[in-house]
N, C-alpha and C. Protein backbone atom coordinates (compact mmCIF):
# COMPACT_ATOMS: atom_id res chain seq x y z
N UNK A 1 -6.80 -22.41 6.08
CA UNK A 1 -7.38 -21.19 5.55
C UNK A 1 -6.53 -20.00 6.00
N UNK A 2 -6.19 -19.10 5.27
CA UNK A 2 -5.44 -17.70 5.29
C UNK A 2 -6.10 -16.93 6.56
N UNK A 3 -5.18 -16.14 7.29
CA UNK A 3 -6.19 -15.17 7.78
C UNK A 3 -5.72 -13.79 7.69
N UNK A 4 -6.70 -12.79 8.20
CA UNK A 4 -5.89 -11.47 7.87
C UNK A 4 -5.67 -11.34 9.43
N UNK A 5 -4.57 -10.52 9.28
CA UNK A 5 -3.36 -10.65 11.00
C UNK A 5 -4.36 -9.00 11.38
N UNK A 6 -4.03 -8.34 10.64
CA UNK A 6 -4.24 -6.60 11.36
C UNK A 6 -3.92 -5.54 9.91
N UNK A 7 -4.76 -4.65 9.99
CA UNK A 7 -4.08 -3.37 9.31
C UNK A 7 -2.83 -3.29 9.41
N UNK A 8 -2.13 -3.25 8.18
CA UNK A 8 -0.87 -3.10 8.32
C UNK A 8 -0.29 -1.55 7.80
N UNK A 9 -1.06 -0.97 6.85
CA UNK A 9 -0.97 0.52 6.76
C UNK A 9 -2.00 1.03 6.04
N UNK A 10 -2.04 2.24 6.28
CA UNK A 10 -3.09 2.67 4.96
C UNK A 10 -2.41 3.74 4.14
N UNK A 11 -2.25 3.35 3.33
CA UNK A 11 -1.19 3.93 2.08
C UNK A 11 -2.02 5.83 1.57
N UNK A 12 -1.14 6.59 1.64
CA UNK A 12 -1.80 7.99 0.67
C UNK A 12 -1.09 8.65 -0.39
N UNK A 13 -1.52 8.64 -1.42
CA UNK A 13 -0.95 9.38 -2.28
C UNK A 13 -0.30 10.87 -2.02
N UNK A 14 0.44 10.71 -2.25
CA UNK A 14 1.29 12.58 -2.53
C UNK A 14 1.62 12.95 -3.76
N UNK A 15 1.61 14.15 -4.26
CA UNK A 15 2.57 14.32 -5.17
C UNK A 15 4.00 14.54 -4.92
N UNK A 16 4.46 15.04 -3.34
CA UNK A 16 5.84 15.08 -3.01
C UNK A 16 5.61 14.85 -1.76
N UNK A 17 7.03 13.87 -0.80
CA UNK A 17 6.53 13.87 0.42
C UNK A 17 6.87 15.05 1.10
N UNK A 18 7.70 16.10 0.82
CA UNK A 18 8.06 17.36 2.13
C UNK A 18 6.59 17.93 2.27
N UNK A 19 5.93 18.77 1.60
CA UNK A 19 4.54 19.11 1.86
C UNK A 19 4.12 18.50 2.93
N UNK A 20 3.56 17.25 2.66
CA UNK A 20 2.71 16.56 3.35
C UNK A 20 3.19 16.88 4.94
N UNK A 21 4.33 16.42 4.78
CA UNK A 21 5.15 15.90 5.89
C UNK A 21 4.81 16.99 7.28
N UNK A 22 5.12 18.65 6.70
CA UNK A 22 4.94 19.44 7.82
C UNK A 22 3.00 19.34 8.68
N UNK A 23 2.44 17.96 7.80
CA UNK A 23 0.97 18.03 8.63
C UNK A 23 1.12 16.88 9.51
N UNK A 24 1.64 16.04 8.62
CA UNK A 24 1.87 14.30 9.90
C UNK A 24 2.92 14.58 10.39
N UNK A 25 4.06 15.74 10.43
CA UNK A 25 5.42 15.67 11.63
C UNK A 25 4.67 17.30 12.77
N UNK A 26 4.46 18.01 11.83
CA UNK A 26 4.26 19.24 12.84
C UNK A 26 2.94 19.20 13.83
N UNK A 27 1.71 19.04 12.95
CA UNK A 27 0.62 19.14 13.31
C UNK A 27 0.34 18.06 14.03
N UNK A 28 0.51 16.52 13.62
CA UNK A 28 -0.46 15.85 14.34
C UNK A 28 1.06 14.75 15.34
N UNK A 29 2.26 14.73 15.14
CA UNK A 29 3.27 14.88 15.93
C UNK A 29 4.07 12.97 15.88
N UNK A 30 3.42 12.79 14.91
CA UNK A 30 4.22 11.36 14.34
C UNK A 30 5.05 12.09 13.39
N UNK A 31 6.16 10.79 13.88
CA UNK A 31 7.99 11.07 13.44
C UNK A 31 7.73 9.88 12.14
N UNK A 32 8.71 10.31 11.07
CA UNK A 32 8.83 9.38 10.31
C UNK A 32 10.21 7.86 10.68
N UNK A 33 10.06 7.08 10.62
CA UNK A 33 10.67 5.89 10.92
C UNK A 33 11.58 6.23 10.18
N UNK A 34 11.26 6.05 8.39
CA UNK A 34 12.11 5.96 7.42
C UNK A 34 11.50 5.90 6.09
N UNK A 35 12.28 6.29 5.39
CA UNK A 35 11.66 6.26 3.87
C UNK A 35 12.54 5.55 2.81
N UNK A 36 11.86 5.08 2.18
CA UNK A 36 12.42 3.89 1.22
C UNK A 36 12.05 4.25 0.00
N UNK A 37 12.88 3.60 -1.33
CA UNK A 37 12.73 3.71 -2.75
C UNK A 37 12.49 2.35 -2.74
N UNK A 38 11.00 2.05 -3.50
CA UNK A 38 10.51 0.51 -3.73
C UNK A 38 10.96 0.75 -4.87
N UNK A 39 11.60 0.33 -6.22
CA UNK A 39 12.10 0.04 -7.65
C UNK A 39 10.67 -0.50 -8.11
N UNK A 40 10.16 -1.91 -7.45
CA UNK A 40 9.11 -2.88 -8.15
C UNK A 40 7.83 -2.16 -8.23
N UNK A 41 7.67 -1.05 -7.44
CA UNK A 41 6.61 -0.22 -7.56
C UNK A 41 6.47 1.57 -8.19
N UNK A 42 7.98 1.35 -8.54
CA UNK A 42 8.13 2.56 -8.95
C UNK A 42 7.92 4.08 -7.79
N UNK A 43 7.87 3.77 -7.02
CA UNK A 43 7.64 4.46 -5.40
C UNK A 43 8.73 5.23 -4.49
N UNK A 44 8.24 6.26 -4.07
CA UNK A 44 9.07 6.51 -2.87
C UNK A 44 8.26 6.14 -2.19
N UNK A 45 8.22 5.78 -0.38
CA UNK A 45 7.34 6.01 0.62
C UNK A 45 7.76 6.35 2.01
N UNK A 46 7.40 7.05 2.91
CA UNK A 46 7.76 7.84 4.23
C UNK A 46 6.60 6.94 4.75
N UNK A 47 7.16 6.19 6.01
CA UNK A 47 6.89 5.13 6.65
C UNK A 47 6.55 5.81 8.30
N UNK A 48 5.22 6.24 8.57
CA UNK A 48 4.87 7.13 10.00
C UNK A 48 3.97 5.64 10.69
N UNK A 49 5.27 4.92 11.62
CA UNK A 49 4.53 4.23 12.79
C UNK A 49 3.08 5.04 13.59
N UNK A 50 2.19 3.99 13.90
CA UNK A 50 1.07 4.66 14.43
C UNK A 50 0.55 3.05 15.44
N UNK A 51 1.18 3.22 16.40
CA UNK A 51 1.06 1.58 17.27
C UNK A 51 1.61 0.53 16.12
N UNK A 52 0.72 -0.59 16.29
CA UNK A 52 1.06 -1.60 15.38
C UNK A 52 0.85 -1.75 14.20
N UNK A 53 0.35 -0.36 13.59
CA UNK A 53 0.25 0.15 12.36
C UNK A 53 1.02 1.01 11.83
N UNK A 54 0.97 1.67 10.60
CA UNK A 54 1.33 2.51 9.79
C UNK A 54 0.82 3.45 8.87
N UNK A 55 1.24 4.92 8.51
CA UNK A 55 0.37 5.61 7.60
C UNK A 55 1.57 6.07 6.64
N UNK A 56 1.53 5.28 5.46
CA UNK A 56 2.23 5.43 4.38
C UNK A 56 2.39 6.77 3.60
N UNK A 57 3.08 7.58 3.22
CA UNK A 57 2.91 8.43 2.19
C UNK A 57 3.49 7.91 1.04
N UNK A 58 2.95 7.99 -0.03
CA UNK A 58 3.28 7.20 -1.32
C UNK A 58 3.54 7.75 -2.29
N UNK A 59 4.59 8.55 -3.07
CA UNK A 59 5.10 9.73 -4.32
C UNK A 59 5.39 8.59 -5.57
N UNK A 60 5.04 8.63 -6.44
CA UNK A 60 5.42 7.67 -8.21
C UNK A 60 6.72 8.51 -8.01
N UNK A 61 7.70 7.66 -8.57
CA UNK A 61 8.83 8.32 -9.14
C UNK A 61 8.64 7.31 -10.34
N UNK A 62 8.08 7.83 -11.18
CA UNK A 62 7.77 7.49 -12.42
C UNK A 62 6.12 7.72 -13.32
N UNK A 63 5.91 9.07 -14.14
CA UNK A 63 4.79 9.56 -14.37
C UNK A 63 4.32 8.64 -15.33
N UNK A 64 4.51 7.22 -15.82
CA UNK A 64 3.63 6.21 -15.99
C UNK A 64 2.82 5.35 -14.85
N UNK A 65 2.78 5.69 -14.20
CA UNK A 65 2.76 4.75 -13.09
C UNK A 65 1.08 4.60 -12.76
N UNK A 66 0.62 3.41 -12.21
CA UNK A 66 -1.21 3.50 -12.12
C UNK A 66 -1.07 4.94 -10.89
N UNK A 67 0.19 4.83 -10.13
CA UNK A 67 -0.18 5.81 -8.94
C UNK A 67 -0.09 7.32 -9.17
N UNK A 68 0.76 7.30 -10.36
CA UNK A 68 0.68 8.98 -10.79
C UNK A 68 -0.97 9.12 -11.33
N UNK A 69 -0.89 8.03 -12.50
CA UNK A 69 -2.48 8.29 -13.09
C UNK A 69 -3.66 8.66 -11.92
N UNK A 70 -3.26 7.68 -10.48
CA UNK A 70 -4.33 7.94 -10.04
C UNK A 70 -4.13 9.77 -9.27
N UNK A 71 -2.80 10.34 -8.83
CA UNK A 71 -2.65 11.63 -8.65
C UNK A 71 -3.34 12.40 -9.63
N UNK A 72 -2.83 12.20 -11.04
CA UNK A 72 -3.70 13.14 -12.44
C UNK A 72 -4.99 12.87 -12.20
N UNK A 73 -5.51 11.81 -11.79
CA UNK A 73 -7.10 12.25 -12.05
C UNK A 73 -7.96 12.39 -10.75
N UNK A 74 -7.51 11.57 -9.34
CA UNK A 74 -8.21 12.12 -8.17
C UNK A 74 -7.71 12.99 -7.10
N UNK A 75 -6.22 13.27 -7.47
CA UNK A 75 -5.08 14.10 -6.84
C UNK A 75 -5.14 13.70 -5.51
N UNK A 76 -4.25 14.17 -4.34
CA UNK A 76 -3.30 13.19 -3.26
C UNK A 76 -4.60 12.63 -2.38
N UNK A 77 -4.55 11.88 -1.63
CA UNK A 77 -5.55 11.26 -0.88
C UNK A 77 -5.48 10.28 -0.39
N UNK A 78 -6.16 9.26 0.43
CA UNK A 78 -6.16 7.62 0.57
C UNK A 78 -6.41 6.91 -0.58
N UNK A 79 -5.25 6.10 -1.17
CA UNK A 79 -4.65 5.18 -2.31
C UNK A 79 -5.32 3.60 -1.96
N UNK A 80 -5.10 3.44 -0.56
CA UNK A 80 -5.61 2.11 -0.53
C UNK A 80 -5.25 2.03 1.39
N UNK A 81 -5.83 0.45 1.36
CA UNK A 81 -5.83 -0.23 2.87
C UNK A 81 -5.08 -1.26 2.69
N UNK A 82 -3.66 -1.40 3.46
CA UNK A 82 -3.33 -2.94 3.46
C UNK A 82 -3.52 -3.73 5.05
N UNK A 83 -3.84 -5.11 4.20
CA UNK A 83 -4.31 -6.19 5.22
C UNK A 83 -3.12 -6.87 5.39
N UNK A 84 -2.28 -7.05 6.40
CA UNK A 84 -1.17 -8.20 6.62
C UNK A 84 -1.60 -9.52 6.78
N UNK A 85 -1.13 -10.40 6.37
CA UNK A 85 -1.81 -11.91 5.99
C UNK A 85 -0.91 -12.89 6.66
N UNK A 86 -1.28 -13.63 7.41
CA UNK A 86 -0.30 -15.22 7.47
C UNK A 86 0.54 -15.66 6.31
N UNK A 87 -0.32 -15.76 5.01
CA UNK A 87 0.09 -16.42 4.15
C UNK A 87 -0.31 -16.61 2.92
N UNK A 88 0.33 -15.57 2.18
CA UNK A 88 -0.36 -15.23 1.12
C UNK A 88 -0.65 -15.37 0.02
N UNK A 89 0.64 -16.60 -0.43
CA UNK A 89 -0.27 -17.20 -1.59
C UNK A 89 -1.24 -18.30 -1.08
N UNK A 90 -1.19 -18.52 -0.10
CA UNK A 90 -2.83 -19.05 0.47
C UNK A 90 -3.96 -18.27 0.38
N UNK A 91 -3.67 -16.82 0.56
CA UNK A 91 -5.12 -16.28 0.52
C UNK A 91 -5.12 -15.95 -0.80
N UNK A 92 -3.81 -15.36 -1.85
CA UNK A 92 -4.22 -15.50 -2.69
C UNK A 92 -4.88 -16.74 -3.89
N UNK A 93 -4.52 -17.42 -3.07
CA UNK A 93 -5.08 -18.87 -4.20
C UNK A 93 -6.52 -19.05 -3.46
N UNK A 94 -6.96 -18.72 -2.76
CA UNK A 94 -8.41 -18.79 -1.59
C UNK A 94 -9.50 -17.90 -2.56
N UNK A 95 -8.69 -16.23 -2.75
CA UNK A 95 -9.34 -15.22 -3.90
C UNK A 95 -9.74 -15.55 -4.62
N UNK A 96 -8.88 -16.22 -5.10
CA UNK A 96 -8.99 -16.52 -6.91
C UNK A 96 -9.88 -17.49 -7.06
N UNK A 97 -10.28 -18.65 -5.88
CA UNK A 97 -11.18 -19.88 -6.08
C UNK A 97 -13.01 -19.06 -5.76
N UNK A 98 -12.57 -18.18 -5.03
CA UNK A 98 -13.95 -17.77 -4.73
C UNK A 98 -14.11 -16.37 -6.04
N UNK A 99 -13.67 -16.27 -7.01
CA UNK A 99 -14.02 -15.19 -7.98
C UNK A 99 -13.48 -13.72 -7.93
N UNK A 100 -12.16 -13.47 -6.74
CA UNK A 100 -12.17 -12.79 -6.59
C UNK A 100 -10.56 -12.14 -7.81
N UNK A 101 -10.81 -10.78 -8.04
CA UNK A 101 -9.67 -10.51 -8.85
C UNK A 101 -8.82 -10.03 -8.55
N UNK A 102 -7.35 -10.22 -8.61
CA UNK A 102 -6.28 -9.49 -8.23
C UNK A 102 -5.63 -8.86 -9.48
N UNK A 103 -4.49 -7.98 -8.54
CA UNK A 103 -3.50 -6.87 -9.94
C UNK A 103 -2.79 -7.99 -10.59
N UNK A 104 -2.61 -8.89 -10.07
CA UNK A 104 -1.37 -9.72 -10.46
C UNK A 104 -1.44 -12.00 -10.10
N UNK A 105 -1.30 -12.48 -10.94
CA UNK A 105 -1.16 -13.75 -10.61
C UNK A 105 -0.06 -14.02 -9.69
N UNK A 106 1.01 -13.79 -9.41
CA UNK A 106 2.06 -13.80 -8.51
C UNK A 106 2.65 -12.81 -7.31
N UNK A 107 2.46 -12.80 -6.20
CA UNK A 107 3.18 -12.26 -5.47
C UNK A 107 4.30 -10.74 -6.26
N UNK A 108 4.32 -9.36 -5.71
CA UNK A 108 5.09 -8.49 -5.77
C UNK A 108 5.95 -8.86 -4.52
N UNK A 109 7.29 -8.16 -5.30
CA UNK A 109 8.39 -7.56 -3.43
C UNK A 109 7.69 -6.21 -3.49
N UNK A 110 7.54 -5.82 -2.75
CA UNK A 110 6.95 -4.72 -1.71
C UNK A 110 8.21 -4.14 -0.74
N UNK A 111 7.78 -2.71 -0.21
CA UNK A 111 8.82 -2.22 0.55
C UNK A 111 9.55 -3.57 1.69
N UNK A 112 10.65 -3.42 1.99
CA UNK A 112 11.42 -3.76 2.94
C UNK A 112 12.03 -5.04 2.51
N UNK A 113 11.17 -5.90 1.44
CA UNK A 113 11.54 -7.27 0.58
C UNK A 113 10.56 -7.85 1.00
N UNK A 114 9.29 -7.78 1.10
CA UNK A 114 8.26 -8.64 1.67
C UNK A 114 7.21 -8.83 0.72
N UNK A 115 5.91 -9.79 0.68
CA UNK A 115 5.40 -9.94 -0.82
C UNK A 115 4.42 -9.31 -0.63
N UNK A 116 3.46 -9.00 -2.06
CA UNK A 116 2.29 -8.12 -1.39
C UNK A 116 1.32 -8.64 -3.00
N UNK A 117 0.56 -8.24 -2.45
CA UNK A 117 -0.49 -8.28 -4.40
C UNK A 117 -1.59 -7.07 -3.91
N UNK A 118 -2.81 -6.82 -4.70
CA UNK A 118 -3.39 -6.06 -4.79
C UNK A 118 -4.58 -6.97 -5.11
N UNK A 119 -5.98 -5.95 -4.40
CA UNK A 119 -7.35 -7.05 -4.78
C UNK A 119 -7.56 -5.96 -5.89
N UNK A 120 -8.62 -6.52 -6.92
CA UNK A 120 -8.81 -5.45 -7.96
C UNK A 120 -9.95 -4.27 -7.08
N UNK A 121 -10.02 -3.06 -7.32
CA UNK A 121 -11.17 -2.37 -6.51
C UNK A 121 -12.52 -2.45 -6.79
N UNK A 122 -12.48 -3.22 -8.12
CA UNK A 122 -14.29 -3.10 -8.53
C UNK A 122 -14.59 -4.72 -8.13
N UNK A 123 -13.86 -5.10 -7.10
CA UNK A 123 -14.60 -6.67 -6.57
C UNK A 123 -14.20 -6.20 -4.95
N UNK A 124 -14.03 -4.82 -4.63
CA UNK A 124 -13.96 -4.55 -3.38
C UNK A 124 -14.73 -3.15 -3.33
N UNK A 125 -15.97 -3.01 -3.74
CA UNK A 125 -16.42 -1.70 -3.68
C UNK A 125 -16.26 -0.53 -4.08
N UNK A 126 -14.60 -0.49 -5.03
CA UNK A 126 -14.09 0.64 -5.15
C UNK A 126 -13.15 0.89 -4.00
N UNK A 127 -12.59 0.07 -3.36
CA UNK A 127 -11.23 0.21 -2.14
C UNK A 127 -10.28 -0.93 -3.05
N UNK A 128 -8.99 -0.14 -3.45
CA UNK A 128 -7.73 -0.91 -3.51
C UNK A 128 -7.61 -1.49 -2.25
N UNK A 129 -7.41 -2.76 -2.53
CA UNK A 129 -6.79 -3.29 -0.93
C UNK A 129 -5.66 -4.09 -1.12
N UNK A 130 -4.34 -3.90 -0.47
CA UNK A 130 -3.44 -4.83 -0.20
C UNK A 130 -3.31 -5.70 0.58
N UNK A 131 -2.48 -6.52 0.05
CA UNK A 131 -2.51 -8.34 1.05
C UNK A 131 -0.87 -8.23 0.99
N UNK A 132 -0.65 -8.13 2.28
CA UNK A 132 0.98 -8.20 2.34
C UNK A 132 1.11 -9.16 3.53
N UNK A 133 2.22 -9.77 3.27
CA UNK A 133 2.72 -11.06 3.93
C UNK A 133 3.80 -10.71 4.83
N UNK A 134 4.41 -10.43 5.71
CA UNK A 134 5.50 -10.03 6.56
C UNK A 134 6.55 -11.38 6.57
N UNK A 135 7.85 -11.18 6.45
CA UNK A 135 8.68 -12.66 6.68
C UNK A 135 9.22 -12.61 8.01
């Protein structure tokens, strides 16, 4: 059986990351690690270590994107929670036997090259949640 390891980040929408940035670098005094262009997600993201976690900032570089749509209609905020997993097409094949729905039948690459999927939010309360697998 799959398990979930730990919070692995909790992702927030931006519309740009400099804004944001002078509240999580000035104000509350986390440094950014690094920021990456995901392609498979259409994404920038600024990567702020927080212990054995992370607090994502997340910009569409691309105004089709579900993540711009979700900027146009609930503007910047918490996007979602990801869960780091042992093993994830185990838990995803675990989901799917117990009714549960995901974004996708197969594994995404996700920042850094690692896999990830998405639970759907209306079989999680209304919380996007990610399942990312670390290699």
């Amino acid at each position: 059986m799959a398990k979930i390891l730990k919070i692995n980040h909790i992702a927030i929408a931006v519309n740009d990351l400099e804004s944001p940035l002078s509240f999580w670098q000035d104000k509350l005094g986390l440094s950014i690690e690094h920021t990456e262009n995901v392609p498979s997600e259409k994404t920038e993201v600024a990567f702020l270590p927080v212990s054995e976690s992370e607090i994502e900032l997340i910009h569409p570089t691309d105004d089709s994107t579900g993540l711009a749509k979700y900027l146009d209609k609930k503007g910047p905020g918490i996007h979602h929670i990801c869960f780091e997993v042992d093993n994830l097409i185990e838990m995803m094949s675990e989901l799917k036997e117990k009714g549960v729905r995901l974004l996708s039948d197969e594994p995404r690459i996700a920042a850094g090259g690692n896999q990830m999927c998405f639970i759907h939010p209306k079989d999680a309360g209304g919380v996007l949640i990610e399942l990312y697998e670390v290699k």
